[in-house]
Every structure is written in structure tokens, then in C-alpha cells.
Protein backbone atom coordinates (compact mmCIF):
# COMPACT_ATOMS: atom_id res chain seq x y z
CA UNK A 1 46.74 -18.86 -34.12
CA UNK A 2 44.60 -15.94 -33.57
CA UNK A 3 40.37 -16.30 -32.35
CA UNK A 4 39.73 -15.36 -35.95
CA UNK A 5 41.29 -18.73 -37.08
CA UNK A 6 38.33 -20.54 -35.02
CA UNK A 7 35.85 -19.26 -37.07
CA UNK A 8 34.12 -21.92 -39.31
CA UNK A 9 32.61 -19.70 -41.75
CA UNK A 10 35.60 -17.48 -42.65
CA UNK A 11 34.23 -17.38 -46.42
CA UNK A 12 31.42 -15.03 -45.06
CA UNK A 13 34.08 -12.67 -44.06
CA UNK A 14 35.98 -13.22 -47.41
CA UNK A 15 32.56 -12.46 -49.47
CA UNK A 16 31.83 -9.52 -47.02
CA UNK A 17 35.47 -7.99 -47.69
CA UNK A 18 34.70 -8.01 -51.42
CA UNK A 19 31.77 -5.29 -50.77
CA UNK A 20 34.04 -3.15 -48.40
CA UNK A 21 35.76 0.39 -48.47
CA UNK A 22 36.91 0.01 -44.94
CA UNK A 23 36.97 -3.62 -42.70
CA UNK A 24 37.40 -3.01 -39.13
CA UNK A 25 37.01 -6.43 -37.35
CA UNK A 26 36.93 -6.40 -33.14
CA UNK A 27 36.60 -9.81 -31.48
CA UNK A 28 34.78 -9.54 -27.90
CA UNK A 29 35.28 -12.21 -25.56
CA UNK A 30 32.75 -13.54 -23.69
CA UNK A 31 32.97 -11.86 -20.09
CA UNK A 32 29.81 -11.02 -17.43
CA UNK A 33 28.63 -8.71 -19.47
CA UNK A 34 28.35 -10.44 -22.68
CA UNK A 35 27.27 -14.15 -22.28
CA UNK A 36 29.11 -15.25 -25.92
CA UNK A 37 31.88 -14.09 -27.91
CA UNK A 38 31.16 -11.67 -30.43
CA UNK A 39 33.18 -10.75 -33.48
CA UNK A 40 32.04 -7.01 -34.77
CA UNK A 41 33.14 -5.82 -38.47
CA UNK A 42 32.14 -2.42 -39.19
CA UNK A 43 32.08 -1.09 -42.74
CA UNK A 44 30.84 1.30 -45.44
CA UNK A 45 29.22 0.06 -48.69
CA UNK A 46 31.16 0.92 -51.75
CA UNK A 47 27.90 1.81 -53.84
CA UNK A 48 25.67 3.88 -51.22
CA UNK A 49 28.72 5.21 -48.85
CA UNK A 50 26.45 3.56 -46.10
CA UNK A 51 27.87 2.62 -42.86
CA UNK A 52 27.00 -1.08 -41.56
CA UNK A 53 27.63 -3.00 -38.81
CA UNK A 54 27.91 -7.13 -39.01
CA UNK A 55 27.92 -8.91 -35.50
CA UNK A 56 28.61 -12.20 -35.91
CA UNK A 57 28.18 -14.93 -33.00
CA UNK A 58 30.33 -17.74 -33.60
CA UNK A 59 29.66 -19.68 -30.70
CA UNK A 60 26.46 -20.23 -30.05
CA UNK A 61 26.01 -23.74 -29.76
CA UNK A 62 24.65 -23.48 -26.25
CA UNK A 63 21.71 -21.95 -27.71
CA UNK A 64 21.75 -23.49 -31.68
CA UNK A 65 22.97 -26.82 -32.67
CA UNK A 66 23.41 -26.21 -36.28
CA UNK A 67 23.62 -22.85 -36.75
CA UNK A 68 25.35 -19.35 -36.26
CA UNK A 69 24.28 -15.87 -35.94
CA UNK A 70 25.00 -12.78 -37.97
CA UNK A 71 23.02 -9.29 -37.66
CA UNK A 72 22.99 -6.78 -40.26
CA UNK A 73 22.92 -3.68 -38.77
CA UNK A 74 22.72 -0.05 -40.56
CA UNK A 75 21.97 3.11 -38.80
CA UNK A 76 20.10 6.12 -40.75
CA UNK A 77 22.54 9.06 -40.32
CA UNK A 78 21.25 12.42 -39.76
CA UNK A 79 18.09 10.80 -37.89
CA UNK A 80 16.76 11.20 -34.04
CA UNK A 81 13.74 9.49 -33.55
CA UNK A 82 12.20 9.46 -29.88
CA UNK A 83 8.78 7.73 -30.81
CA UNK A 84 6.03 10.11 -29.76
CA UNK A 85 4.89 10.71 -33.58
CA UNK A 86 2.16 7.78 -33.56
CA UNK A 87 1.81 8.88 -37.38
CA UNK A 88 5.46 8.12 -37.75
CA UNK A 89 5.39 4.80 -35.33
CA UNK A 90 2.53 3.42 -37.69
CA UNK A 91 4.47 3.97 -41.12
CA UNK A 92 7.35 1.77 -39.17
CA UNK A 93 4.80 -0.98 -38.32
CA UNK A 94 3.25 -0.13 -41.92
CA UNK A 95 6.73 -0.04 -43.67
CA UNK A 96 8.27 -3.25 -41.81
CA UNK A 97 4.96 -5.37 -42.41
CA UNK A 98 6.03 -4.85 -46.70
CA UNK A 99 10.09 -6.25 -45.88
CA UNK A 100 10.60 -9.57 -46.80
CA UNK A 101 13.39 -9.62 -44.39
CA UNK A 102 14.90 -7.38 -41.68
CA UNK A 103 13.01 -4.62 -39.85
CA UNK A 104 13.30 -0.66 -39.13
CA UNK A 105 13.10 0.27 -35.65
CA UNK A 106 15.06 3.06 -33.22
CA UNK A 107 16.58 2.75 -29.35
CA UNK A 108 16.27 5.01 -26.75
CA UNK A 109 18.93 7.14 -27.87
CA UNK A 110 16.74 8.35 -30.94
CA UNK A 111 18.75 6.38 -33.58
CA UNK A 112 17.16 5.17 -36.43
CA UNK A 113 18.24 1.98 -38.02
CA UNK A 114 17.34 -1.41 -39.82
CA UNK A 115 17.96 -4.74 -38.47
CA UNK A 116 18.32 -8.26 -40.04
CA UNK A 117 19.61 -11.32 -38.28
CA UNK A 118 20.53 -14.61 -40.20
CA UNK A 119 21.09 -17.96 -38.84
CA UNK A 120 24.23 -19.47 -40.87
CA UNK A 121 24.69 -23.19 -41.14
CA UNK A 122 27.38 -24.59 -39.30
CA UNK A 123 27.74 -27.55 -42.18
CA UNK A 124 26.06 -28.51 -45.11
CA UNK A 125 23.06 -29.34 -43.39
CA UNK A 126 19.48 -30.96 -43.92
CA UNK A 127 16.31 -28.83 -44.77
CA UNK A 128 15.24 -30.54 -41.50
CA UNK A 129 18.13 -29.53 -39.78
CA UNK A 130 18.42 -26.08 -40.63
CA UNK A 131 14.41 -25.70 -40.09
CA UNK A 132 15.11 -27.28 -36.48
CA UNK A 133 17.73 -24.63 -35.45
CA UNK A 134 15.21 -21.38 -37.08
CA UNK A 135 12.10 -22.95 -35.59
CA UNK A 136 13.85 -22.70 -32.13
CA UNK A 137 15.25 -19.54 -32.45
CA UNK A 138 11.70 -18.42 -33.27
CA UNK A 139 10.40 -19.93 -30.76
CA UNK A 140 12.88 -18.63 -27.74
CA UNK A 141 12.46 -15.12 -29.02
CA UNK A 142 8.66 -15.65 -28.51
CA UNK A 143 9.02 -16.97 -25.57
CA UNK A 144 11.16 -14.20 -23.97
CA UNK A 145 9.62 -11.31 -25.39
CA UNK A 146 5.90 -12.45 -26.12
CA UNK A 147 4.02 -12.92 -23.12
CA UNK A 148 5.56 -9.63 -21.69
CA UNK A 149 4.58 -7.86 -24.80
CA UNK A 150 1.09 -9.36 -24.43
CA UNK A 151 1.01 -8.00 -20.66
CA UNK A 152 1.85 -4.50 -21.19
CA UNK A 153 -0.72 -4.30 -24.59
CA UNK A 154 -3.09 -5.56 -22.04
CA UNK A 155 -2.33 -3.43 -19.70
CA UNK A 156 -1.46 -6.23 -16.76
CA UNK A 157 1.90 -4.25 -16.75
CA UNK A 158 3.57 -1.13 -17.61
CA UNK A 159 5.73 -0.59 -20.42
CA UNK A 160 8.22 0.28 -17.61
CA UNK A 161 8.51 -2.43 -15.86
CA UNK A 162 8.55 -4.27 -18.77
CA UNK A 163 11.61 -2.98 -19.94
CA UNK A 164 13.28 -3.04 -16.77
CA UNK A 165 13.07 -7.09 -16.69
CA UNK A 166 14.56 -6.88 -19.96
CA UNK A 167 17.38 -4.58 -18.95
């Protein structure tokens, strides 16, 4: 029995290698560097020719009682983006506040991409339940990122030092 075989919500995978030209999957085990395992799949969409990644987090339980993780993630080939447009950074704000899900943003390397992250039930669960496991994901992304956000739009801290707690 391979790590694969642990997964509880193999049928994602199934549905996923319906869509696929090419299905790549890498487990990472957890190690110092990476607090959970992670199982990659890397892929391109049959009808754009689009390249996505899926990271899916089948263990999260320390942080989720109910649920899973699995992030959408497709880069925008042909695309360096550094930031210093502030035209360009306010169509991304303007252009992410009109998506019903996911979000368009770039790293420090200058890559483009868009971003979705789902929670996935572990079993059939409750409304309450699965409202439970979103409202504190929500609430421990807030609560790492928000008040440093606040701090450096206040100006209480750099943007720099700022990212170095989070690095």
C-alpha cells in the first residue's frame, strides 16, 4: 500500500484525471520544512492547453476537523510582473473584487497567476459542520496575516519587516 491509498477523497483525483492531458502526481512528506504532507498533481487542461497545479493537503486535521485542503493554482505564461505599475496593481484589486472565487496575484519572482483554495469535506457532513471548519480557516488566516497587514498600511511597520516575520 502506497501514501496515495490513504487518501480519503481519491474520487477528486478520479474526476480531476477525466479533465487531464498529462497527470503528474508527487507526494511530499512532511519534513522541517513543510509542516504537513502534501500531494502535488500538475496538469494541462485539455480545452485551453493551460498548465495547472492542484496541491492537495490530506492531513490537516491538526488544523481542520472536518475538512481538507486543495489549491488551484494556474500561472499566466509569458508574464513578469514586479508590481511597481500602481495602474496595473489597482486593476488586480479591481479585477479580483468581480471573482466569485479565487484571486489573481504575482510573487516576487514576477509570476503572474490565479489562486483558489477549497476546503473538501472529510465525510458527508452537516451545514454546521462544514461552516465550523470554513469559519476557522477564515478566521486563522485573519488572524495571521491581518493585524500585520493593518500595521504596515498604517505605517507602525515596514512592508519589510513584515514580510520577513512571514518568511
Amino acid at each position: 500500500m502506497n501514501k496515495f491509498d490513504d487518501l480519503r477523497n481519491k474520487s477528486y483525483l478520479e474526476i480531476i484525471g477525466i479533465y487531464l492531458k498529462e497527470f503528474k502526481p508527487i507526494f511530499l512528506e512532511k519534513n522541517e520544512d513543510r509542516p504537513l504532507d502534501v500531494l502535488v498533481v500538475s496538469f494541462i487542461v485539455n480545452s485551453s492547453n493551460r498548465n495547472m497545479t492542484l496541491t492537495f493537503l490530506p492531513n490537516v486535521e491538526s488544523l481542520l476537523k472536518y475538512s481538507q485542503l486543495l489549491q488551484f493554482f494556474s500561472p499566466l505564461p509569458g508574464l513578469k510582473y514586479l508590481g511597481a505599475d500602481k495602474e496595473i496593481n489597482k486593476l488586480i484589486v479591481f479585477i479580483n473584487s468581480q471573482l466569485p472565487i479565487g484571486n489573481f496575484s504575482y510573487n516576487n519572482n514576477g509570476e503572474v497567476f490565479w489562486k483558489y483554495s477549497h476546503l473538501i469535506p472529510t465525510e458527508k457532513l452537516s451545514a454546521e459542520k462544514q461552516f465550523s471548519d470554513l469559519f476557522l480557516c477564515s478566521f486563522q488566516i485573519i488572524n495571521m496575516f491581518g493585524e500585520e497587514l493593518r500595521m504596515a498600511i498604517s505605517g507602525e511597520k515596514n512592508v519589510s519587516e513584515v514580510m520577513k516575520a512571514f518568511g
